[in-house]
PDB file of N, CA and C in Angstrom:
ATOM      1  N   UNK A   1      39.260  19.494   0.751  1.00  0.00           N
ATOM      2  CA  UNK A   1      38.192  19.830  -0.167  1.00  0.00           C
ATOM      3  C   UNK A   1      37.546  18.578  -0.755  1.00  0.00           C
ATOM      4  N   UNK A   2      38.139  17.152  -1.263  1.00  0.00           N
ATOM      5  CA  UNK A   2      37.957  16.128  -1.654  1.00  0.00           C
ATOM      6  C   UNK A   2      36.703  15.772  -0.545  1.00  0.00           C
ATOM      7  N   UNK A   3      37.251  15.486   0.320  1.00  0.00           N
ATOM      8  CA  UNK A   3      36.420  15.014   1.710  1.00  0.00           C
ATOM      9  C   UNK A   3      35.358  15.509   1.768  1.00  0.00           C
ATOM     10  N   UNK A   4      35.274  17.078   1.686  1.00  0.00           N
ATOM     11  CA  UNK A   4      34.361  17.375   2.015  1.00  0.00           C
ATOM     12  C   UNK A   4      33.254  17.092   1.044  1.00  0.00           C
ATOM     13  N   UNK A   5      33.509  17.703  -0.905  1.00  0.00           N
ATOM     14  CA  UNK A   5      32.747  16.975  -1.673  1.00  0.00           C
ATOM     15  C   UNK A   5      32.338  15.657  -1.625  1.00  0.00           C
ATOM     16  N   UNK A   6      33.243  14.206  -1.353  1.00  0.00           N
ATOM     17  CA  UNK A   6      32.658  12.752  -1.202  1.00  0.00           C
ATOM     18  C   UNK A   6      31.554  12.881   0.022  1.00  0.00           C
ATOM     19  N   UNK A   7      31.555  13.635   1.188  1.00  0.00           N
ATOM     20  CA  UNK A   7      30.335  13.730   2.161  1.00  0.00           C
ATOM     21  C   UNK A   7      29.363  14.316   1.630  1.00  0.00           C
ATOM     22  N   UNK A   8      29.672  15.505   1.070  1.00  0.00           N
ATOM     23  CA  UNK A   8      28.518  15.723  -0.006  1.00  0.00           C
ATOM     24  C   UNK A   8      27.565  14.981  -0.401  1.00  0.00           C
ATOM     25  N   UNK A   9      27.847  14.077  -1.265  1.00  0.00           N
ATOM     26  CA  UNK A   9      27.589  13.301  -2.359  1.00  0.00           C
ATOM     27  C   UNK A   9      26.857  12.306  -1.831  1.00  0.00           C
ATOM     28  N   UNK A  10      28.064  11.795  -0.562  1.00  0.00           N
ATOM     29  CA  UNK A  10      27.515  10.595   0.249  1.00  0.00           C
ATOM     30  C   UNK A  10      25.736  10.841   0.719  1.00  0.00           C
ATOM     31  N   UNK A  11      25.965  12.125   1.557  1.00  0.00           N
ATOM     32  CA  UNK A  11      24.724  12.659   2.032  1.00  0.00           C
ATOM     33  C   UNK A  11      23.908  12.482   1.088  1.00  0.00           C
ATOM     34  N   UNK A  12      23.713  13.075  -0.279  1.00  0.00           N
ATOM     35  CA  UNK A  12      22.537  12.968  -0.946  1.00  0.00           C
ATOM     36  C   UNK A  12      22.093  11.864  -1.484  1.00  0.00           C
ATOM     37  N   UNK A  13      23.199  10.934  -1.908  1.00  0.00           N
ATOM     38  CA  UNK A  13      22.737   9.902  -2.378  1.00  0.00           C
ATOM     39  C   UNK A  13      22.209   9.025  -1.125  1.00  0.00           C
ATOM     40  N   UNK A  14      22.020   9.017  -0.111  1.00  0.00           N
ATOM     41  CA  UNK A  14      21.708   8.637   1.405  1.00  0.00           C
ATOM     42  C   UNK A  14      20.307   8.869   1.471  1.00  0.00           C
ATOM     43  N   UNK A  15      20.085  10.697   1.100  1.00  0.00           N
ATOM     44  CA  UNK A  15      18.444  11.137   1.247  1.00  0.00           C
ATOM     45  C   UNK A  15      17.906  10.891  -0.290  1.00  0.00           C
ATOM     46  N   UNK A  16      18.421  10.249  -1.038  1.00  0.00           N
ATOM     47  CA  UNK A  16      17.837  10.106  -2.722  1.00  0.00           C
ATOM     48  C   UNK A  16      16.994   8.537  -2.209  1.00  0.00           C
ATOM     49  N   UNK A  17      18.236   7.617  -1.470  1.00  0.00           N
ATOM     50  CA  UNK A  17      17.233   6.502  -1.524  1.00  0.00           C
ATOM     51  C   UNK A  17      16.694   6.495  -0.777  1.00  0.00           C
ATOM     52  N   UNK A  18      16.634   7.455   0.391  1.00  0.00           N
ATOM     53  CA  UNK A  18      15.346   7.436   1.397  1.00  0.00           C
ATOM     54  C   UNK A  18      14.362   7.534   1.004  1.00  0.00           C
ATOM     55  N   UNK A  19      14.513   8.532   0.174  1.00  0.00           N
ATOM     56  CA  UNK A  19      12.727   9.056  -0.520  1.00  0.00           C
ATOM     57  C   UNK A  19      12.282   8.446  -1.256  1.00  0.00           C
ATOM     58  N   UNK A  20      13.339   7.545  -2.335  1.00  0.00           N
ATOM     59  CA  UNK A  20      12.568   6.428  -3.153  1.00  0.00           C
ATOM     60  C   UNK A  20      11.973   5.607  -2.766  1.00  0.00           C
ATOM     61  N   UNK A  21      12.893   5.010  -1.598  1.00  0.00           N
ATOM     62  CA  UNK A  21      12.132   3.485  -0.886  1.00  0.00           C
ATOM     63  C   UNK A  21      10.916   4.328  -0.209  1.00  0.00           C
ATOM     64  N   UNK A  22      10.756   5.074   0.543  1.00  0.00           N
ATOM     65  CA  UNK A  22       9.771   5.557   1.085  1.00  0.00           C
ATOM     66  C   UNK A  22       8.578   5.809   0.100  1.00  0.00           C
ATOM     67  N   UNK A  23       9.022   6.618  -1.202  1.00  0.00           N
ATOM     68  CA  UNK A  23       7.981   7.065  -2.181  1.00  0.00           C
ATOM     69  C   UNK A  23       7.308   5.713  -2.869  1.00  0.00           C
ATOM     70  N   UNK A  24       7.965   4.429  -2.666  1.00  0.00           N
ATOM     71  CA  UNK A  24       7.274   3.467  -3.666  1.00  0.00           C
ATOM     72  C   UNK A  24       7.366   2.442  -3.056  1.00  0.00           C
ATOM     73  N   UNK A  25       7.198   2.440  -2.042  1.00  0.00           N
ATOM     74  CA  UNK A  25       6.552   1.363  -0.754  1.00  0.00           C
ATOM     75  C   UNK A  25       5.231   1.239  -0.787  1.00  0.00           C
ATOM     76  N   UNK A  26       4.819   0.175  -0.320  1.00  0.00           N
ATOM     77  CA  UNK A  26       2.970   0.279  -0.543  1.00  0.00           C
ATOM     78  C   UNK A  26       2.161   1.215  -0.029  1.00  0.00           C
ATOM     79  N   UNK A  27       2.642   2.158   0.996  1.00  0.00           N
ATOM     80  CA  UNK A  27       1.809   2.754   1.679  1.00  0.00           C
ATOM     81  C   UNK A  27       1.266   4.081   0.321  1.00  0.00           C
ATOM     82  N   UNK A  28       2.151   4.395  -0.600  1.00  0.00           N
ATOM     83  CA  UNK A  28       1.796   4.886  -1.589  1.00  0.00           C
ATOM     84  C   UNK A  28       0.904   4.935  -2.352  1.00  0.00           C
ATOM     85  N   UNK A  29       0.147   2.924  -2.469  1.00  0.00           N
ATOM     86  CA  UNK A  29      -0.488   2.054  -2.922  1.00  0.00           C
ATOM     87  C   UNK A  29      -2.231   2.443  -2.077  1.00  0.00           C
ATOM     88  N   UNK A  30      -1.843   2.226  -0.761  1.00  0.00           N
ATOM     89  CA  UNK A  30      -2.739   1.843  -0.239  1.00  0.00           C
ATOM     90  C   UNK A  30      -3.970   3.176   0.037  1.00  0.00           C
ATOM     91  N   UNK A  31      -4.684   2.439   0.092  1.00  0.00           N
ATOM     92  CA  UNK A  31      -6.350   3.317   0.164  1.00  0.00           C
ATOM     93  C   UNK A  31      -7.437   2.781  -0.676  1.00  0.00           C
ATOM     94  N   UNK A  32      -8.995   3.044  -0.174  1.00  0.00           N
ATOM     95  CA  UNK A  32      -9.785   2.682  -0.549  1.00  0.00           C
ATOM     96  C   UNK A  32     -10.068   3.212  -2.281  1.00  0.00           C
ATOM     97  N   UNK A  33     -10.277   1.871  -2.962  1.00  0.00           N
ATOM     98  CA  UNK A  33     -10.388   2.085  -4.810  1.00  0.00           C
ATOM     99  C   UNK A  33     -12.233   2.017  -4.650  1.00  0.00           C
ATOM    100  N   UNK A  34     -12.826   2.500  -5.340  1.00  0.00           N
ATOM    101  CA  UNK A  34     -13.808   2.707  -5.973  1.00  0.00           C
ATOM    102  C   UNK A  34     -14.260   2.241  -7.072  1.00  0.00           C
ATOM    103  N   UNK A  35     -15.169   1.346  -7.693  1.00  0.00           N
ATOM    104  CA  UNK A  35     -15.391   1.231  -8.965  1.00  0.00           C
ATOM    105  C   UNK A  35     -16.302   2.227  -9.370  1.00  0.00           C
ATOM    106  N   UNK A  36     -15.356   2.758 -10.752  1.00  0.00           N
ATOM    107  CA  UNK A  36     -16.190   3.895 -11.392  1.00  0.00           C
ATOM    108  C   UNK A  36     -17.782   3.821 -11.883  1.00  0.00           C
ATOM    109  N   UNK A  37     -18.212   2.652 -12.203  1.00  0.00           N
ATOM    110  CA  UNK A  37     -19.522   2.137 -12.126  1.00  0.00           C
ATOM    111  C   UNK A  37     -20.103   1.621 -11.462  1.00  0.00           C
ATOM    112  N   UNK A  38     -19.650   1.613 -10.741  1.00  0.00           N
ATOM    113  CA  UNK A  38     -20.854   0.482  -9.500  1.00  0.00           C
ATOM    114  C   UNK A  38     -19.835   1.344  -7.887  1.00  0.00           C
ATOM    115  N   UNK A  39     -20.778   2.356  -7.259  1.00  0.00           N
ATOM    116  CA  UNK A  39     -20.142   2.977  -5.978  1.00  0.00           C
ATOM    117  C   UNK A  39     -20.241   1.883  -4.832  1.00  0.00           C
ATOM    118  N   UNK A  40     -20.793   1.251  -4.811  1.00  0.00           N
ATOM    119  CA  UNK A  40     -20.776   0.054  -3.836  1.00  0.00           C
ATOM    120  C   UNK A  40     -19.717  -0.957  -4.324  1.00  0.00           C
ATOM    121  N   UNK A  41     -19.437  -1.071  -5.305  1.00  0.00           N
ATOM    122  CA  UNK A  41     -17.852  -1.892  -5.417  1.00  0.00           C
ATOM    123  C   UNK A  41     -16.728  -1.502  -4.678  1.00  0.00           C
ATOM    124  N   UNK A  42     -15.785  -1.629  -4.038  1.00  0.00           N
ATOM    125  CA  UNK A  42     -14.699  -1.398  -3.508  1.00  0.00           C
ATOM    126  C   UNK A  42     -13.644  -2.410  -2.974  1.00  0.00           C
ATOM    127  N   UNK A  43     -12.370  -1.542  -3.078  1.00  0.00           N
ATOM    128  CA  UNK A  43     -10.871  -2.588  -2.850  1.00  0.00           C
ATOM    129  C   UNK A  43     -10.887  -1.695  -2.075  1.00  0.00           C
ATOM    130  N   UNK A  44     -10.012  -2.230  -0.982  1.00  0.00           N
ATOM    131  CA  UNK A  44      -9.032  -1.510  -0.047  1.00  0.00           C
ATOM    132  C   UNK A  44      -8.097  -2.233   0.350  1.00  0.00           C
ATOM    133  N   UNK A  45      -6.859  -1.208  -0.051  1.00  0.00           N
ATOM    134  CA  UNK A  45      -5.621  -2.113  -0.063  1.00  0.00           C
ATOM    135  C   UNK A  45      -4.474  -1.175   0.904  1.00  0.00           C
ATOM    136  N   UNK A  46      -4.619  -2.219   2.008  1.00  0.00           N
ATOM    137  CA  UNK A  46      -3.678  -1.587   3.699  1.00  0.00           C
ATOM    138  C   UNK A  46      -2.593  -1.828   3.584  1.00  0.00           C
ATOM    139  N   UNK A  47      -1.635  -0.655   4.279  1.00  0.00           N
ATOM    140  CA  UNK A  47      -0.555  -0.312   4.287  1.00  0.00           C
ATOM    141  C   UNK A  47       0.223  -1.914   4.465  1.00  0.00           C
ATOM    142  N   UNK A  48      -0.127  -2.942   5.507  1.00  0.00           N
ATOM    143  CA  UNK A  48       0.543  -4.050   5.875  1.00  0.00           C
ATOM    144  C   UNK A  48       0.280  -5.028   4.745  1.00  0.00           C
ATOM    145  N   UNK A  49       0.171  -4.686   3.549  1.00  0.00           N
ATOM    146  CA  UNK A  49      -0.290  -5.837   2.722  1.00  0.00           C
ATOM    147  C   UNK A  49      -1.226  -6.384   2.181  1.00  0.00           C
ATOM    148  N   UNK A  50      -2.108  -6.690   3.066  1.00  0.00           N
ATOM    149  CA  UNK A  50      -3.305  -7.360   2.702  1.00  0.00           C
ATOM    150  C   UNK A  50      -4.477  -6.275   2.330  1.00  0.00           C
ATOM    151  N   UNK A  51      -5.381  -7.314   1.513  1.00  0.00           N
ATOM    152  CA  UNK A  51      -6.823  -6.388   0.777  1.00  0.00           C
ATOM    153  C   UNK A  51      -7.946  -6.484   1.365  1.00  0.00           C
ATOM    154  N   UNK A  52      -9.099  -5.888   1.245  1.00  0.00           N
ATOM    155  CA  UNK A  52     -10.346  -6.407   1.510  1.00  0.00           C
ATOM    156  C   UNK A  52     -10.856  -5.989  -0.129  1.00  0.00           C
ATOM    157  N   UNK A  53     -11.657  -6.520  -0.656  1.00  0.00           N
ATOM    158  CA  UNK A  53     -12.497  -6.610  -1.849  1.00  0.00           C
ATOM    159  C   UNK A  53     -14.200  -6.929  -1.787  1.00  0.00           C
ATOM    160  N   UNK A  54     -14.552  -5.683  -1.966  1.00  0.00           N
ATOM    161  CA  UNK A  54     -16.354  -6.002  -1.936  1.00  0.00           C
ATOM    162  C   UNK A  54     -16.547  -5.920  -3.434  1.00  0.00           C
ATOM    163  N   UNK A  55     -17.520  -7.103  -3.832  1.00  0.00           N
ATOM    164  CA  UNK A  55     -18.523  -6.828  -5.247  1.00  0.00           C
ATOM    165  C   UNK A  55     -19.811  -6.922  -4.672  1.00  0.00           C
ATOM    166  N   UNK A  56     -20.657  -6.086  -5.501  1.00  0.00           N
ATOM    167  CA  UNK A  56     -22.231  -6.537  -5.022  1.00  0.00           C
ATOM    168  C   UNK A  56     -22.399  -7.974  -5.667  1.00  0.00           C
ATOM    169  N   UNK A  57     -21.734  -8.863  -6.701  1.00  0.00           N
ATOM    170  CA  UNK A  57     -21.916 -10.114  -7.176  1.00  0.00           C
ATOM    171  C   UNK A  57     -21.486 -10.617  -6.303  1.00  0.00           C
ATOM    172  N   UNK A  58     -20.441 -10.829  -6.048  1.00  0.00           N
ATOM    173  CA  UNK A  58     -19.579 -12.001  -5.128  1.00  0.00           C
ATOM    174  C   UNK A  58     -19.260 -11.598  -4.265  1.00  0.00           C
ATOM    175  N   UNK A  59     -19.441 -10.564  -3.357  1.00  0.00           N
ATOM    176  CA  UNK A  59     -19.544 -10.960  -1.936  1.00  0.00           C
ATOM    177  C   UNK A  59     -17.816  -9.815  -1.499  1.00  0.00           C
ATOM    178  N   UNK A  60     -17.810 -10.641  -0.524  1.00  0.00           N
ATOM    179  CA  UNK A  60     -15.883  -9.810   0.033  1.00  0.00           C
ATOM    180  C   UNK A  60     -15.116 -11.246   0.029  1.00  0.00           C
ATOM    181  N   UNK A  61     -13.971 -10.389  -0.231  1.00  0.00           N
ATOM    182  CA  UNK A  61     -12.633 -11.265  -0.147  1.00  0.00           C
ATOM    183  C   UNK A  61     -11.506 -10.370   0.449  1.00  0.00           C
ATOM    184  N   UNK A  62     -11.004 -11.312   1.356  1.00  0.00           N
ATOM    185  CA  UNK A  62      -9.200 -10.611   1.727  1.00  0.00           C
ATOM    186  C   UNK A  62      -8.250 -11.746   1.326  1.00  0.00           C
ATOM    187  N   UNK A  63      -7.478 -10.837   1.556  1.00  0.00           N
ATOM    188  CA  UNK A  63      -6.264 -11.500   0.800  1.00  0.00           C
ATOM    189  C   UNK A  63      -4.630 -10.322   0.708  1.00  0.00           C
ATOM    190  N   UNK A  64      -3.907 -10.782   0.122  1.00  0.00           N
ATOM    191  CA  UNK A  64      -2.813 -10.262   0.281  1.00  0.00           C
ATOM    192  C   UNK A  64      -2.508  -9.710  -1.074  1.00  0.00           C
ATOM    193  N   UNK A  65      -1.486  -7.936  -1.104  1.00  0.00           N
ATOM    194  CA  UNK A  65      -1.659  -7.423  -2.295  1.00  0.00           C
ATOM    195  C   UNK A  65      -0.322  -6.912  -2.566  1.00  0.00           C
ATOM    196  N   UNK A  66       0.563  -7.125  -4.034  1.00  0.00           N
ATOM    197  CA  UNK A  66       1.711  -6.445  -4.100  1.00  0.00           C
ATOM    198  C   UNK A  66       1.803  -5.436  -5.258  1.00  0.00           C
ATOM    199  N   UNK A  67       2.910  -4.845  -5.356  1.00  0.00           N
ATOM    200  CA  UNK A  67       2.824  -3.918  -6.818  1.00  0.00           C
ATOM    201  C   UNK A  67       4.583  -4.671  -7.291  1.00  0.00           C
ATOM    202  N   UNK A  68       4.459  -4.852  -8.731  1.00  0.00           N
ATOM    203  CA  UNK A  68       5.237  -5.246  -9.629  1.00  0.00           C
ATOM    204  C   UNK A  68       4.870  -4.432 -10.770  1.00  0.00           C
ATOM    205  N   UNK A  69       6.311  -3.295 -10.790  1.00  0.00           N
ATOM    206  CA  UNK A  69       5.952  -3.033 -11.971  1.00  0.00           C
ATOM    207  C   UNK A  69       4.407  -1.394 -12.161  1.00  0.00           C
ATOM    208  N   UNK A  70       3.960  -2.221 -13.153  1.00  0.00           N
ATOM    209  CA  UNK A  70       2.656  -0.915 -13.142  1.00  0.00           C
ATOM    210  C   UNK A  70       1.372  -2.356 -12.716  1.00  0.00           C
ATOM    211  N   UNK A  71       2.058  -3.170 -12.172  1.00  0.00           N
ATOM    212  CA  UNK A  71       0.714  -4.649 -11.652  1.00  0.00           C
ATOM    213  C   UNK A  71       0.011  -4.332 -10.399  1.00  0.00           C
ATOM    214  N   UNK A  72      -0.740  -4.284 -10.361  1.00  0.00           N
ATOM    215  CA  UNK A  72      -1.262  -4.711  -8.982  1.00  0.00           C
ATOM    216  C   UNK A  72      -1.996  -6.400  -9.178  1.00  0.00           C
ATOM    217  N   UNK A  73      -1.136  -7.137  -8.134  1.00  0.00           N
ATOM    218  CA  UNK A  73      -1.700  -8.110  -8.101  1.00  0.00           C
ATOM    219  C   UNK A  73      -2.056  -8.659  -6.756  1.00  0.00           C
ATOM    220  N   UNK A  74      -3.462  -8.916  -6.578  1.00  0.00           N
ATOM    221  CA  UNK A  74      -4.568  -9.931  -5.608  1.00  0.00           C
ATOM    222  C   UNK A  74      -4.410 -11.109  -5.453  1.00  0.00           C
ATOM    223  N   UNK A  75      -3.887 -11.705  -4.372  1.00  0.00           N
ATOM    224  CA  UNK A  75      -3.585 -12.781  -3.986  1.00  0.00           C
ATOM    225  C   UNK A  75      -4.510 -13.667  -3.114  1.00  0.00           C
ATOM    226  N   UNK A  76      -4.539 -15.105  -2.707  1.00  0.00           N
ATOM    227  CA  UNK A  76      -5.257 -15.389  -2.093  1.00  0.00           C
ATOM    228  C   UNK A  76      -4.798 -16.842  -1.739  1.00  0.00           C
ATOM    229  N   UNK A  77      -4.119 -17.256  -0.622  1.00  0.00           N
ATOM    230  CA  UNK A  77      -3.737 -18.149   0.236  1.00  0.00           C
ATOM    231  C   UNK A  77      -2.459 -18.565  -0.729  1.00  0.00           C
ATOM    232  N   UNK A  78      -1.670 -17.189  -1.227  1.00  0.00           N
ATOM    233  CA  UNK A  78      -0.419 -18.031  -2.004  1.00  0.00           C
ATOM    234  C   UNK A  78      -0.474 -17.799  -3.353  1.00  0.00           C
ATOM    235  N   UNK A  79      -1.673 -17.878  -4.095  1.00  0.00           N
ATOM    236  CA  UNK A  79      -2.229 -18.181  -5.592  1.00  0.00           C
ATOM    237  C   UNK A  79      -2.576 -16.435  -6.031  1.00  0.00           C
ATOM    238  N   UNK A  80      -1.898 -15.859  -6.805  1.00  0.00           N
ATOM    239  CA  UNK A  80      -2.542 -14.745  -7.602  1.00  0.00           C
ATOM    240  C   UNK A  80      -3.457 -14.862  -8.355  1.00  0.00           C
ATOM    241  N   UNK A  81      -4.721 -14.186  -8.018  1.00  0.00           N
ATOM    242  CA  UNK A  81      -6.571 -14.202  -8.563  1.00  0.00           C
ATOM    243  C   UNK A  81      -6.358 -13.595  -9.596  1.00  0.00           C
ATOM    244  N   UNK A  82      -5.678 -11.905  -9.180  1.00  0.00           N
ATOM    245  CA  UNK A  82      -6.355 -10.943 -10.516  1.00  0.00           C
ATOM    246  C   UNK A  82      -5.102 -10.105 -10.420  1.00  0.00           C
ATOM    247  N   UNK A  83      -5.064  -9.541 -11.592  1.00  0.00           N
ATOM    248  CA  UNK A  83      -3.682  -8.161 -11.679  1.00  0.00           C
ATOM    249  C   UNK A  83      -4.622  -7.397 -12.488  1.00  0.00           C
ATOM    250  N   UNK A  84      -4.526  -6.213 -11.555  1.00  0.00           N
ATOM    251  CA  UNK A  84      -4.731  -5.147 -12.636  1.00  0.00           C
ATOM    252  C   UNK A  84      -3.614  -4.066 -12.909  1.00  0.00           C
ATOM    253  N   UNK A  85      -3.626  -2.976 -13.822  1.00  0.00           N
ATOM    254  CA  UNK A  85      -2.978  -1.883 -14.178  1.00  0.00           C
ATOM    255  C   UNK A  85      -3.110  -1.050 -13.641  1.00  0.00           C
ATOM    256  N   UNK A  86      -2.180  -0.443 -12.792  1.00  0.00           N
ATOM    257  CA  UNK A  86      -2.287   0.611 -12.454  1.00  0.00           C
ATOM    258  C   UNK A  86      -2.104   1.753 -13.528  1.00  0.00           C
ATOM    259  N   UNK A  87      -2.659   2.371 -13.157  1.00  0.00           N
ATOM    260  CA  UNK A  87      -2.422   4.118 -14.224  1.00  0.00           C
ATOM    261  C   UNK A  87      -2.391   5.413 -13.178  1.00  0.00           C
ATOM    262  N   UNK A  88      -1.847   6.010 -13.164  1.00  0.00           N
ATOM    263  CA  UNK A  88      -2.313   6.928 -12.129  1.00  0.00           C
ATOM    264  C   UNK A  88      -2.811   6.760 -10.771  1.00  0.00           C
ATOM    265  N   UNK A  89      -3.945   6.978 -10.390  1.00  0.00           N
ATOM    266  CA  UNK A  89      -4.846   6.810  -8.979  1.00  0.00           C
ATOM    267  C   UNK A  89      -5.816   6.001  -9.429  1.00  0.00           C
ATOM    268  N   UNK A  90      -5.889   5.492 -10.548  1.00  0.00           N
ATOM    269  CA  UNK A  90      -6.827   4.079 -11.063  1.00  0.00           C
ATOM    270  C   UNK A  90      -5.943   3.090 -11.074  1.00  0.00           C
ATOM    271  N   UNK A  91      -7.107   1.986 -11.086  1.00  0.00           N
ATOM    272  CA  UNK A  91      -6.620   0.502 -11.167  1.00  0.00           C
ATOM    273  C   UNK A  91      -7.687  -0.468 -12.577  1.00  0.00           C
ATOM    274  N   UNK A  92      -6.814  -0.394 -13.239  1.00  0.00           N
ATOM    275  CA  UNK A  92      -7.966  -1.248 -14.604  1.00  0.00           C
ATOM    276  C   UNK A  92      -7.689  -2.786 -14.374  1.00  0.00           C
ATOM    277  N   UNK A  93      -8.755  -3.193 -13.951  1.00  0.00           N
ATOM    278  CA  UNK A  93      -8.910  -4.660 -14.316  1.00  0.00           C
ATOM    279  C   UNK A  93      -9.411  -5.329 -15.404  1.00  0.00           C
ATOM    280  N   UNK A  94      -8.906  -6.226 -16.215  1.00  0.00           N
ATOM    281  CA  UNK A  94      -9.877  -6.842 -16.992  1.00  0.00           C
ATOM    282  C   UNK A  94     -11.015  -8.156 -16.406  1.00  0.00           C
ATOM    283  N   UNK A  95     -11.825  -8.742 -17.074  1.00  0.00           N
ATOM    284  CA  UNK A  95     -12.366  -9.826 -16.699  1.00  0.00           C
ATOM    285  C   UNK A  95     -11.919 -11.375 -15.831  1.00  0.00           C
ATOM    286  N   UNK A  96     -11.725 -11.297 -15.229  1.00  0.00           N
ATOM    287  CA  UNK A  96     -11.072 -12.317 -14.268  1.00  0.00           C
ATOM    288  C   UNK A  96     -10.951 -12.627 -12.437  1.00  0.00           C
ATOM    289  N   UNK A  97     -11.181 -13.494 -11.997  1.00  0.00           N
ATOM    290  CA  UNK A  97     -11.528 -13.939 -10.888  1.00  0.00           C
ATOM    291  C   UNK A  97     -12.592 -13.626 -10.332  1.00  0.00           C
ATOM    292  N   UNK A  98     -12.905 -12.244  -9.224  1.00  0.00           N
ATOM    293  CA  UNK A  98     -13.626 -12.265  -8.518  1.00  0.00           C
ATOM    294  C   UNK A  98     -14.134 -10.613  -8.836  1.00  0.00           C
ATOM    295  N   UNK A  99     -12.985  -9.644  -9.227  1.00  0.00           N
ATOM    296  CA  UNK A  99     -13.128  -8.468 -10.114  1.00  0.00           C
ATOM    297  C   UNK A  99     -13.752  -8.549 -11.168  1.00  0.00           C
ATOM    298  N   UNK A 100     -15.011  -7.865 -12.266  1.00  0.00           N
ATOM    299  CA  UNK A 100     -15.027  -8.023 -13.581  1.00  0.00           C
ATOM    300  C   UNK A 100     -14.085  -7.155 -14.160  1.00  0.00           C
ATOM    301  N   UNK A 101     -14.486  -7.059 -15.388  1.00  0.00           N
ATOM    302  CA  UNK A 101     -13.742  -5.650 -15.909  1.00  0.00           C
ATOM    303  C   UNK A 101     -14.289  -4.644 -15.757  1.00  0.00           C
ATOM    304  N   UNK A 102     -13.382  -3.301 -15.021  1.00  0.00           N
ATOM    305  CA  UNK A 102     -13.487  -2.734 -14.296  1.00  0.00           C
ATOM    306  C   UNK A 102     -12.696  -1.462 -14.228  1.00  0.00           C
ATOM    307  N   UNK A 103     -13.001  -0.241 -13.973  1.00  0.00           N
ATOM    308  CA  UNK A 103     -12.546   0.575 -13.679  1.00  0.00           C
ATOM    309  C   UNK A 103     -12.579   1.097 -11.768  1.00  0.00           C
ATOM    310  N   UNK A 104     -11.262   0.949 -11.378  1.00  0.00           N
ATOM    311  CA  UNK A 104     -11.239   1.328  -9.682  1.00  0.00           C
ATOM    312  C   UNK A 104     -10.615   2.612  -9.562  1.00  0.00           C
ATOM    313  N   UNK A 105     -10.794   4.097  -8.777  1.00  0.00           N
ATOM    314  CA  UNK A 105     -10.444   5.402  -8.649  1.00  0.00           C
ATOM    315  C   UNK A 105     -10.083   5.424  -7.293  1.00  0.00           C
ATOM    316  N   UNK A 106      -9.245   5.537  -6.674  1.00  0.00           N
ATOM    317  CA  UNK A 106      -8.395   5.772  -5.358  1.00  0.00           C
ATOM    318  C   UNK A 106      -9.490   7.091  -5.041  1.00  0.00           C
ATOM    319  N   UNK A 107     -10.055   7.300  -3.102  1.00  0.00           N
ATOM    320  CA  UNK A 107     -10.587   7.948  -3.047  1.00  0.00           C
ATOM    321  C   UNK A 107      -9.548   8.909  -2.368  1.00  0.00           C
ATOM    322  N   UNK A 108      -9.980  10.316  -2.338  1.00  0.00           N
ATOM    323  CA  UNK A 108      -8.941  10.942  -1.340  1.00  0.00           C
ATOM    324  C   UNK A 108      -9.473  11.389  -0.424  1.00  0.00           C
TER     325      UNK A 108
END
């Protein structure tokens, strides 16, 4: 009876961290953001890491993107540009680098 409960246990705690690592891996992350004011603004941030970033000011940038935390932070040859907050299916940036301040909405 022991045995059989420790396989139990074993098992779930087995499919508990499957689904975590799976649930909060970037692919979770990734998809095209929207700025809530300006529809021609956009991030898109791919499953393998890296970003693409359009502003109608400055142009596009890629670069590489991680999550820390509730951070999203934009990288670029090594050097972190910008972090914003995640909240939900938004991304708030404040004023800094190549983002202004900003509201971004994950499209579905």
């Amino acid at each position: 009876m022991l045995k059989k409960y420790l396989l139990v246990v074993l098992t779930f705690l087995i499919l508990v961290s499957i689904v975590f690592t799976v649930g909060c891996g970037k692919s979770s992350f990734a998809g095209k953001y929207v700025n809530q004011d300006n529809s021609s603004d956009y991030l898109e941030l791919k499953p393998d890491g890296m970003y693409y970033s359009y502003t109608s000011y400055s142009g596009g940038y890629n670069g590489e993107w991680e999550v820390k935390g509730n951070e999203l932070r934009l990288s670029w040859m090594g050097s972190v540009l910008v972090i914003g907050e995640i909240k939900g299916n938004k991304i708030i940036f404040p004023t800094a680098g190549f983002i202004m301040a900003s509201i971004y909405v994950k499209e579905i």
